[in-house]
PDB file of N, CA and C in Angstrom:
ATOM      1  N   UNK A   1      20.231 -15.268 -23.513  1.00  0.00           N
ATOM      2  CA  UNK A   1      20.234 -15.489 -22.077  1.00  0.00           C
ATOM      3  C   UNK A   1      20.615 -16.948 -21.826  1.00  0.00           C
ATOM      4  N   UNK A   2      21.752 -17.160 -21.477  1.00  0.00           N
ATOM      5  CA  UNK A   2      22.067 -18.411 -20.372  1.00  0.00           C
ATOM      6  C   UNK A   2      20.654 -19.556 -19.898  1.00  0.00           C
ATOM      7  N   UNK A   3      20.472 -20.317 -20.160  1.00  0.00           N
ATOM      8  CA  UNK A   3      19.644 -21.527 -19.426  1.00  0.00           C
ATOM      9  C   UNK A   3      20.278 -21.657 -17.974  1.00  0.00           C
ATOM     10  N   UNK A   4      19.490 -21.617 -17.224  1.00  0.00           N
ATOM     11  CA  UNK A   4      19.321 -21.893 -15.743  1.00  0.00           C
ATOM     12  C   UNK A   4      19.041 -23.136 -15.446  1.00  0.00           C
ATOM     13  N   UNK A   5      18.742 -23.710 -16.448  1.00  0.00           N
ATOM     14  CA  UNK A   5      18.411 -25.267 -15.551  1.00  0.00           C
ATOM     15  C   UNK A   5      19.357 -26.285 -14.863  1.00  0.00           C
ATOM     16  N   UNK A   6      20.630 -25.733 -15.222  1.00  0.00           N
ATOM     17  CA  UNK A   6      21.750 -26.409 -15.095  1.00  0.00           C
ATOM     18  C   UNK A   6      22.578 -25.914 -13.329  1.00  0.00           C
ATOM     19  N   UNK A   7      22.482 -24.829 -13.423  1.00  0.00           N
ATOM     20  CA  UNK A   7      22.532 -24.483 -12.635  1.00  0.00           C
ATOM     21  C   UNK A   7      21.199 -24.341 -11.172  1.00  0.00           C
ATOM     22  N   UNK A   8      20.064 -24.737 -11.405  1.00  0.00           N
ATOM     23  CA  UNK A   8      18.827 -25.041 -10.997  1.00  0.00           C
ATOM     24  C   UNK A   8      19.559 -26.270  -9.859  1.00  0.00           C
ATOM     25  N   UNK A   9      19.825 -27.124 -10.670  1.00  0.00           N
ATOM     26  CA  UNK A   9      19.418 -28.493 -10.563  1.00  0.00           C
ATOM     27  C   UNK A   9      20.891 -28.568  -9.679  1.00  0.00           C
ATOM     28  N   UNK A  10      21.819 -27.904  -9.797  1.00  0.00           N
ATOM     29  CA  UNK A  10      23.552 -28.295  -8.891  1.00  0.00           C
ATOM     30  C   UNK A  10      22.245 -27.763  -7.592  1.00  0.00           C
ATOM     31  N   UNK A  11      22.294 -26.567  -7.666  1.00  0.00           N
ATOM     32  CA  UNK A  11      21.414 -26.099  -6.546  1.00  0.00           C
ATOM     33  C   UNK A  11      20.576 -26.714  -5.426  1.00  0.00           C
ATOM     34  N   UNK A  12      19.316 -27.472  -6.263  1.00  0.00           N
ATOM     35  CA  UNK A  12      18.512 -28.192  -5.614  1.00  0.00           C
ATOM     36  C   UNK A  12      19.168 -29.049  -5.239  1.00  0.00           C
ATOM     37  N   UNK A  13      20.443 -30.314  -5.834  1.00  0.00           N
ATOM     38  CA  UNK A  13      21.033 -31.232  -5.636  1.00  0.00           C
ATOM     39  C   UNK A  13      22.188 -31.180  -3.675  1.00  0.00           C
ATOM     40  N   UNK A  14      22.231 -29.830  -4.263  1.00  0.00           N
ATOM     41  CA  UNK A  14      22.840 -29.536  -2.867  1.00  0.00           C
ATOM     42  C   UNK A  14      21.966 -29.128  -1.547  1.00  0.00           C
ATOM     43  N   UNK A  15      20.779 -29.105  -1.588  1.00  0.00           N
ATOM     44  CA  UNK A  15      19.934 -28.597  -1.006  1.00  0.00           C
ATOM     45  C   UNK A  15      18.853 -29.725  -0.160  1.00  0.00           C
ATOM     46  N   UNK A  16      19.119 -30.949  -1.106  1.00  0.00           N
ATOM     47  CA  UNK A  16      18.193 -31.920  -0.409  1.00  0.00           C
ATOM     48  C   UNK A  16      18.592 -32.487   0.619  1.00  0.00           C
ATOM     49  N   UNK A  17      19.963 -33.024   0.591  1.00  0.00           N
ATOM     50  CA  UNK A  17      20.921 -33.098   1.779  1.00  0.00           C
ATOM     51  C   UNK A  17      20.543 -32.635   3.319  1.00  0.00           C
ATOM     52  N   UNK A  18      20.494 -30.849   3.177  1.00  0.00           N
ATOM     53  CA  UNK A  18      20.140 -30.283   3.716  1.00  0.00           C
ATOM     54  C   UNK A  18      18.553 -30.418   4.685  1.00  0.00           C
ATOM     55  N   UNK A  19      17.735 -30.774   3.610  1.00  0.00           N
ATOM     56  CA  UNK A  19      16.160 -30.624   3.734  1.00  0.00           C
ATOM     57  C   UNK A  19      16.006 -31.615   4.537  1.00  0.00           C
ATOM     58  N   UNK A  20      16.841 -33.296   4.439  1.00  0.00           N
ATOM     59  CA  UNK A  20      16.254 -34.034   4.857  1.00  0.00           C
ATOM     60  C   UNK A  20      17.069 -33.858   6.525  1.00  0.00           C
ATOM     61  N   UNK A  21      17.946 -32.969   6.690  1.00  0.00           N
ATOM     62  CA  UNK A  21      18.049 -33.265   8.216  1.00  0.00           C
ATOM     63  C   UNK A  21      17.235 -32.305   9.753  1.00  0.00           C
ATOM     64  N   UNK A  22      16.095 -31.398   8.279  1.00  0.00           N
ATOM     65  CA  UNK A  22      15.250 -31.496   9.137  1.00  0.00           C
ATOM     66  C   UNK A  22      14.255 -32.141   9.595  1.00  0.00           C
ATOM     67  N   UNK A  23      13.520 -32.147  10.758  1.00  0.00           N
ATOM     68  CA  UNK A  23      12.319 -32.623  12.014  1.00  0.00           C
ATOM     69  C   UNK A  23      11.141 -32.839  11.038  1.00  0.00           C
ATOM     70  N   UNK A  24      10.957 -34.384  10.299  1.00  0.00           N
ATOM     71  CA  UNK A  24      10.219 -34.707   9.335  1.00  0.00           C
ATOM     72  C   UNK A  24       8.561 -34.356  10.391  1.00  0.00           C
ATOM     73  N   UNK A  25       8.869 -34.410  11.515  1.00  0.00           N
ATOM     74  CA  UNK A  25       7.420 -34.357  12.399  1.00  0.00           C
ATOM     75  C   UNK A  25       6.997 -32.594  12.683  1.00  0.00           C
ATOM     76  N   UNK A  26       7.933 -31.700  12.235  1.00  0.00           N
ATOM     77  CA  UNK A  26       7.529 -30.514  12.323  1.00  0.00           C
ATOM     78  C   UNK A  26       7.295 -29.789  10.882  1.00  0.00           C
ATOM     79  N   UNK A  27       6.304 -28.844  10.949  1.00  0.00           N
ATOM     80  CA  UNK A  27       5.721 -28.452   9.735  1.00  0.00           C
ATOM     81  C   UNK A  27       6.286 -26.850   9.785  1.00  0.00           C
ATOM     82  N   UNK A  28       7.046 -26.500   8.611  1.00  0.00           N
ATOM     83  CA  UNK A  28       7.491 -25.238   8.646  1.00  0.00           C
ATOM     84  C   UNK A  28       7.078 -24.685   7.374  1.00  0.00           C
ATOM     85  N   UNK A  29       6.934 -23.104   7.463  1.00  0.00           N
ATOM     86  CA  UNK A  29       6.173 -22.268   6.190  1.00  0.00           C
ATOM     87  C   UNK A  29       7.445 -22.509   5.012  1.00  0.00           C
ATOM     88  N   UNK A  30       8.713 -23.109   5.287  1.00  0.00           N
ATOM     89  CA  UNK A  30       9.373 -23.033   3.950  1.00  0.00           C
ATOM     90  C   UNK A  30       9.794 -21.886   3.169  1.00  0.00           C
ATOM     91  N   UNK A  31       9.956 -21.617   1.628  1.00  0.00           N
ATOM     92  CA  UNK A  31      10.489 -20.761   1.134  1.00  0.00           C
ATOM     93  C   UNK A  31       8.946 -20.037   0.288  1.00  0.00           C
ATOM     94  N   UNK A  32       8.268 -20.597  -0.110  1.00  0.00           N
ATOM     95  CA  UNK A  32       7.252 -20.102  -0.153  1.00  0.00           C
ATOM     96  C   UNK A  32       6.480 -19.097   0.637  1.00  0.00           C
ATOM     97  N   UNK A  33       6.053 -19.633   2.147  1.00  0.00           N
ATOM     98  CA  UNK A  33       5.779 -19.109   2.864  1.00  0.00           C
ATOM     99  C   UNK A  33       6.037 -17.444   2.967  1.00  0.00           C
ATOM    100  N   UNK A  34       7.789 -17.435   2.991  1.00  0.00           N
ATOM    101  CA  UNK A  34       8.495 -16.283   3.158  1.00  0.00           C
ATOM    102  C   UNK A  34       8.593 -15.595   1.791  1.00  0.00           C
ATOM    103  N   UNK A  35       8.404 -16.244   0.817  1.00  0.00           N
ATOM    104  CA  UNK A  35       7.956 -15.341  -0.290  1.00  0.00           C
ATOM    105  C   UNK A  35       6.889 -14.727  -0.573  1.00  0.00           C
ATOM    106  N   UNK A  36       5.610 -15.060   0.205  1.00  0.00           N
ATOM    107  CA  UNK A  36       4.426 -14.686  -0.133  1.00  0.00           C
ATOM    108  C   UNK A  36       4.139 -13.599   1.233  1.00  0.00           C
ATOM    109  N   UNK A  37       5.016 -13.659   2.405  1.00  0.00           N
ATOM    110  CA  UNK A  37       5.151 -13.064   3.692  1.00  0.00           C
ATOM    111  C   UNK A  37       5.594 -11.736   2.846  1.00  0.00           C
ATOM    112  N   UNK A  38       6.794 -11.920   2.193  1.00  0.00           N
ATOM    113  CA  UNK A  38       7.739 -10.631   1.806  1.00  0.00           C
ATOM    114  C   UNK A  38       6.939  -9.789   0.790  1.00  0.00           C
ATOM    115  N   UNK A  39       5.981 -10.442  -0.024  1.00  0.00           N
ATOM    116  CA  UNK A  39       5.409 -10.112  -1.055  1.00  0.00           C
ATOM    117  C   UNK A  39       4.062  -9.473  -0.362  1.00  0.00           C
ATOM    118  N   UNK A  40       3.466  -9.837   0.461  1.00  0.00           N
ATOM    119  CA  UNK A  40       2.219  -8.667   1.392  1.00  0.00           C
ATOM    120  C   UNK A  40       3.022  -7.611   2.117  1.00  0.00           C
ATOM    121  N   UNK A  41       4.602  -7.585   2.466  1.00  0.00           N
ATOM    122  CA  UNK A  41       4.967  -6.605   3.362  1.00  0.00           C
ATOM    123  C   UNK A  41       5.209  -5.940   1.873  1.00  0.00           C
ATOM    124  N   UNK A  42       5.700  -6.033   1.184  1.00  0.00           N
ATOM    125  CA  UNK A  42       5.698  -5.065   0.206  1.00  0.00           C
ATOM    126  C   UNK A  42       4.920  -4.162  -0.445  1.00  0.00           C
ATOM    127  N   UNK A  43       3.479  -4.892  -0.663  1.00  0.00           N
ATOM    128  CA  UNK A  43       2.327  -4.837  -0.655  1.00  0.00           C
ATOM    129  C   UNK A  43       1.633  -3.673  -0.187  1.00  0.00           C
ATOM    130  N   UNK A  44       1.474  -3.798   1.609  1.00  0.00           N
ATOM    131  CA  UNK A  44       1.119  -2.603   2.614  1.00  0.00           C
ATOM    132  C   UNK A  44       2.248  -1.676   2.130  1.00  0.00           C
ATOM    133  N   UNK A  45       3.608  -1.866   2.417  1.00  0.00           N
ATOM    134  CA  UNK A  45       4.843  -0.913   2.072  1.00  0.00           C
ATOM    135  C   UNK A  45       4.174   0.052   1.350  1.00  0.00           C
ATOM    136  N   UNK A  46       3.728  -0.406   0.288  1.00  0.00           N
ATOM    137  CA  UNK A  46       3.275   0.301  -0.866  1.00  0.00           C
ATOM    138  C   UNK A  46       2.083   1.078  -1.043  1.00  0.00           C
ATOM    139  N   UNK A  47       1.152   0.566   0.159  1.00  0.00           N
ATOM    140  CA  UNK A  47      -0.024   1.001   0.189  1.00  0.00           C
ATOM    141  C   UNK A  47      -0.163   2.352   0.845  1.00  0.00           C
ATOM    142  N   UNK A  48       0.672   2.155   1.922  1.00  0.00           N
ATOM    143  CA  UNK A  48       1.457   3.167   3.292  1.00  0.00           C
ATOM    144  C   UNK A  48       2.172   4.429   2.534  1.00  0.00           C
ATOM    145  N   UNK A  49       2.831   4.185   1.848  1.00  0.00           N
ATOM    146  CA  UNK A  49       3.436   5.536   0.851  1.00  0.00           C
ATOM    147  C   UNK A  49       2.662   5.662   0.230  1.00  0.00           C
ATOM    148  N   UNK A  50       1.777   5.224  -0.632  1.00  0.00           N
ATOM    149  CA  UNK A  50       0.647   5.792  -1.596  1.00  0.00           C
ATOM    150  C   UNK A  50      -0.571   6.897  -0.592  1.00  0.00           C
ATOM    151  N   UNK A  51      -0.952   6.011   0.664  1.00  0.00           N
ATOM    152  CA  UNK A  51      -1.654   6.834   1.332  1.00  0.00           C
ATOM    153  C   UNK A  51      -1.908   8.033   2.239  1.00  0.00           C
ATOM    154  N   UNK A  52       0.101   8.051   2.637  1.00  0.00           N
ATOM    155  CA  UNK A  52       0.794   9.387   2.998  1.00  0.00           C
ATOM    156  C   UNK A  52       0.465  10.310   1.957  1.00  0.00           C
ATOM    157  N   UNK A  53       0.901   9.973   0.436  1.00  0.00           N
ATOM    158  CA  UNK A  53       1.234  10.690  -0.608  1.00  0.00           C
ATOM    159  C   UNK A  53      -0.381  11.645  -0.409  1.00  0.00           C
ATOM    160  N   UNK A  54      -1.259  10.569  -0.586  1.00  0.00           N
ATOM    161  CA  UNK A  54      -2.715  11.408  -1.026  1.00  0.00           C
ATOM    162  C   UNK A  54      -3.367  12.218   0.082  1.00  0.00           C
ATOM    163  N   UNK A  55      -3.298  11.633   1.779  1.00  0.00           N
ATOM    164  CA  UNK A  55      -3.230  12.622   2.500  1.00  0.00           C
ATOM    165  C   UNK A  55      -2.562  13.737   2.923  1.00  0.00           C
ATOM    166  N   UNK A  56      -1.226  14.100   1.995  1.00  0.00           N
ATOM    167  CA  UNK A  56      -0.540  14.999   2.271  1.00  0.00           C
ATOM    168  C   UNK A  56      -1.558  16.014   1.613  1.00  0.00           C
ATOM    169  N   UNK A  57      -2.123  15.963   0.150  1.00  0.00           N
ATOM    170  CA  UNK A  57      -2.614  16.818  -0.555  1.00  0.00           C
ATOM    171  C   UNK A  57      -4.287  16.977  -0.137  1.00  0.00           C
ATOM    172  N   UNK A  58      -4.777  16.621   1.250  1.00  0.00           N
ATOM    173  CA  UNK A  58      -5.494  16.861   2.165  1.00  0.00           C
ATOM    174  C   UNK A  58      -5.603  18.415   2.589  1.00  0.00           C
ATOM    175  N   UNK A  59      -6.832  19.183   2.146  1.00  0.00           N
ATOM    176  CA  UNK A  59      -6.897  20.531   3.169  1.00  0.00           C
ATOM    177  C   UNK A  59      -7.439  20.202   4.435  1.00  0.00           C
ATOM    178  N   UNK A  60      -7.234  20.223   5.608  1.00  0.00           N
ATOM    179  CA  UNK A  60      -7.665  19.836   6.681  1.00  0.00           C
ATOM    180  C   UNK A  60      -8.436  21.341   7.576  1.00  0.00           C
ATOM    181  N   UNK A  61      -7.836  22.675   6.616  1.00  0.00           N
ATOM    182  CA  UNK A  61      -8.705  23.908   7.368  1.00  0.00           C
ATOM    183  C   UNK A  61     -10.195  24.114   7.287  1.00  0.00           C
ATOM    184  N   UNK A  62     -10.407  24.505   8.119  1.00  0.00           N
ATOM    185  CA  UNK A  62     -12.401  24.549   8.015  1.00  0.00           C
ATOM    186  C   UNK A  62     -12.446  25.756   8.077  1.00  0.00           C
ATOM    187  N   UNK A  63     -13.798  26.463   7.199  1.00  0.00           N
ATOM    188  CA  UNK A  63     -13.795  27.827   7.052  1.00  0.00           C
ATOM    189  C   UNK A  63     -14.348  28.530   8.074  1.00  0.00           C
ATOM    190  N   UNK A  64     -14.724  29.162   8.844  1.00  0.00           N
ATOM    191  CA  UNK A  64     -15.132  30.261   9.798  1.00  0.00           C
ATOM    192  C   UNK A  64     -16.671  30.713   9.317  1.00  0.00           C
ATOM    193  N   UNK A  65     -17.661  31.015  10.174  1.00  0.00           N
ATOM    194  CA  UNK A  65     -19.142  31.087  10.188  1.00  0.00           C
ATOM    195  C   UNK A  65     -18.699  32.466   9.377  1.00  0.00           C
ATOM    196  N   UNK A  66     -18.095  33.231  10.044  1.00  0.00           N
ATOM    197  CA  UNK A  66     -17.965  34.339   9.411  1.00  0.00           C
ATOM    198  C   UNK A  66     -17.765  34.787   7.671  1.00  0.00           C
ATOM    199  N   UNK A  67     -16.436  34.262   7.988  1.00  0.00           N
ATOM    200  CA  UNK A  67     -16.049  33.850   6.326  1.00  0.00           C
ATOM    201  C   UNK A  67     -17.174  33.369   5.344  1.00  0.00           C
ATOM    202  N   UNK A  68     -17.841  32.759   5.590  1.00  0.00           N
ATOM    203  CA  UNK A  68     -19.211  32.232   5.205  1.00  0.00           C
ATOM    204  C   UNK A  68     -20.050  33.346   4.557  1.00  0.00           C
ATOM    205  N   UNK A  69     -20.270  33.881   5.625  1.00  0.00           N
ATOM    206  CA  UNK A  69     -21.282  35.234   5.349  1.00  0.00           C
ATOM    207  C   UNK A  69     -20.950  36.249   4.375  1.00  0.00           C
ATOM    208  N   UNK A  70     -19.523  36.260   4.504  1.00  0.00           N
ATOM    209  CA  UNK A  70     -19.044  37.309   3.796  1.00  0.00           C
ATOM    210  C   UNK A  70     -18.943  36.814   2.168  1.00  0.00           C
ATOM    211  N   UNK A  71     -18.995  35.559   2.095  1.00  0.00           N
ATOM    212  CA  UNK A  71     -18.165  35.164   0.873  1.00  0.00           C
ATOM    213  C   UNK A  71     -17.002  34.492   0.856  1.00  0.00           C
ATOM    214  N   UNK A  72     -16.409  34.533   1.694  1.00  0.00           N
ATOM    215  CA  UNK A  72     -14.674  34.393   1.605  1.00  0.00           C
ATOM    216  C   UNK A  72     -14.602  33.225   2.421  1.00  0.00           C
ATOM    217  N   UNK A  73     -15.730  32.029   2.371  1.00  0.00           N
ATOM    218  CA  UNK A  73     -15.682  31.020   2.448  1.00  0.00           C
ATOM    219  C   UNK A  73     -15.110  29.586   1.318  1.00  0.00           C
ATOM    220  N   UNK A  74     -14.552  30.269   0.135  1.00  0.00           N
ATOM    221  CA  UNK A  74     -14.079  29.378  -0.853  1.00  0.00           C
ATOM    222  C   UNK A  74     -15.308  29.358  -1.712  1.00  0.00           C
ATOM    223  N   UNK A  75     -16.856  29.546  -1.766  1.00  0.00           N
ATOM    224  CA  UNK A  75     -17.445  29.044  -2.331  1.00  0.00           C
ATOM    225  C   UNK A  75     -18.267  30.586  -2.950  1.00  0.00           C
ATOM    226  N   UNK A  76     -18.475  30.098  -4.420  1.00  0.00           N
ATOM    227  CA  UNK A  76     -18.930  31.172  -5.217  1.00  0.00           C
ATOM    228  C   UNK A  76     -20.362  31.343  -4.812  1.00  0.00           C
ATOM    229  N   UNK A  77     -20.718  32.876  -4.184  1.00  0.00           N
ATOM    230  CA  UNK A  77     -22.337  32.389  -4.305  1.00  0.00           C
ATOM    231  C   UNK A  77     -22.761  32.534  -2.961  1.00  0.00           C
ATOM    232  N   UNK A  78     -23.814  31.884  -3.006  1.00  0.00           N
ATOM    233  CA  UNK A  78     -24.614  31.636  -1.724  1.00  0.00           C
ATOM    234  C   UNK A  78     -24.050  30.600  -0.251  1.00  0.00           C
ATOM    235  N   UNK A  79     -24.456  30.550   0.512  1.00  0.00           N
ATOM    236  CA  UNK A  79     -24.065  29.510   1.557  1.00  0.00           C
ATOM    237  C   UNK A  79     -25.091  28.444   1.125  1.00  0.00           C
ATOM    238  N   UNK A  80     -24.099  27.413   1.394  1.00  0.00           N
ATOM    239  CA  UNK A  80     -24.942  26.485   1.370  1.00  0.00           C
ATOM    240  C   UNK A  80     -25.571  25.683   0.250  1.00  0.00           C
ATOM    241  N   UNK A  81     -24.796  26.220  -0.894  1.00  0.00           N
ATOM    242  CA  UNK A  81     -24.546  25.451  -2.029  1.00  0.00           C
ATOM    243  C   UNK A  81     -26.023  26.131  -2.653  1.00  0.00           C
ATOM    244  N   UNK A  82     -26.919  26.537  -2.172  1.00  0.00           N
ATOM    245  CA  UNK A  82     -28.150  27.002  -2.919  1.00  0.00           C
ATOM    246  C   UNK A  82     -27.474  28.360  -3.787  1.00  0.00           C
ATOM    247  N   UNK A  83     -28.260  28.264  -4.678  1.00  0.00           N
ATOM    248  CA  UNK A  83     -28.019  29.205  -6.174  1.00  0.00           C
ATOM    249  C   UNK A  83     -29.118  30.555  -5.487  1.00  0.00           C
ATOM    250  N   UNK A  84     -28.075  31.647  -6.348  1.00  0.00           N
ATOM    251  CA  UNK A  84     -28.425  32.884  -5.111  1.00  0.00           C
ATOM    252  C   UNK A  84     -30.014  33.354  -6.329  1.00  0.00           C
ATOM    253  N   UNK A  85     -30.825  33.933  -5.238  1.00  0.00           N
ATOM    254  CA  UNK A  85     -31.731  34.567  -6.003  1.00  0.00           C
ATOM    255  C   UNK A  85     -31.795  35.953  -6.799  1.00  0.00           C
ATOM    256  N   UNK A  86     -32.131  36.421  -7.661  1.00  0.00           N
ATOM    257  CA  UNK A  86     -31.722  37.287  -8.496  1.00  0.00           C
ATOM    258  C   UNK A  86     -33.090  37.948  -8.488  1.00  0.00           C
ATOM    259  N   UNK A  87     -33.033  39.743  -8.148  1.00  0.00           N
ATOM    260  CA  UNK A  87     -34.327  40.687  -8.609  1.00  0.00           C
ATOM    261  C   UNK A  87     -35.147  40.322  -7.753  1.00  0.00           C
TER     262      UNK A  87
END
């Protein structure tokens, strides 16, 4: 891999020029700033598709009193999570 420092340094060299004709009395977030800005939007980005993903695989139907009674509430057994009595 190529060394960068050489190319670093034309970079920065051309850049200070620049820096100093801004408003030494105003304070701006810089390149940092906007790297660490871009780096939380990415962040949520990421959080936002992860949390679609897991609420998609969300059942949101509720079972019916009825269904219940019968059984055909999803759940093996008794209502109500109690273990059925036997004899």
């Amino acid at each position: 891999m190529p060394d960068m420092s050489a190319s670093v340094s034309v970079a920065v060299t051309h850049l200070v020029p620049l820096a100093k004709e801004v408003d030494e009395n105003k304070v701006t977030p810089g390149v940092l700033g906007f790297i660490v800005f871009a780096v939380m939007a990415l962040a949520v980005w990421g959080l936002m598709k992860s949390m679609s993903k897991h609420m998609q695989k969300v059942d949101f139907k509720e079972t019916d009193a009825s269904d219940e009674e019968t059984g055909k509430g999803g759940k093996a057994g008794a209502v109500g999570g109690a273990k059925p009595q036997r004899g």
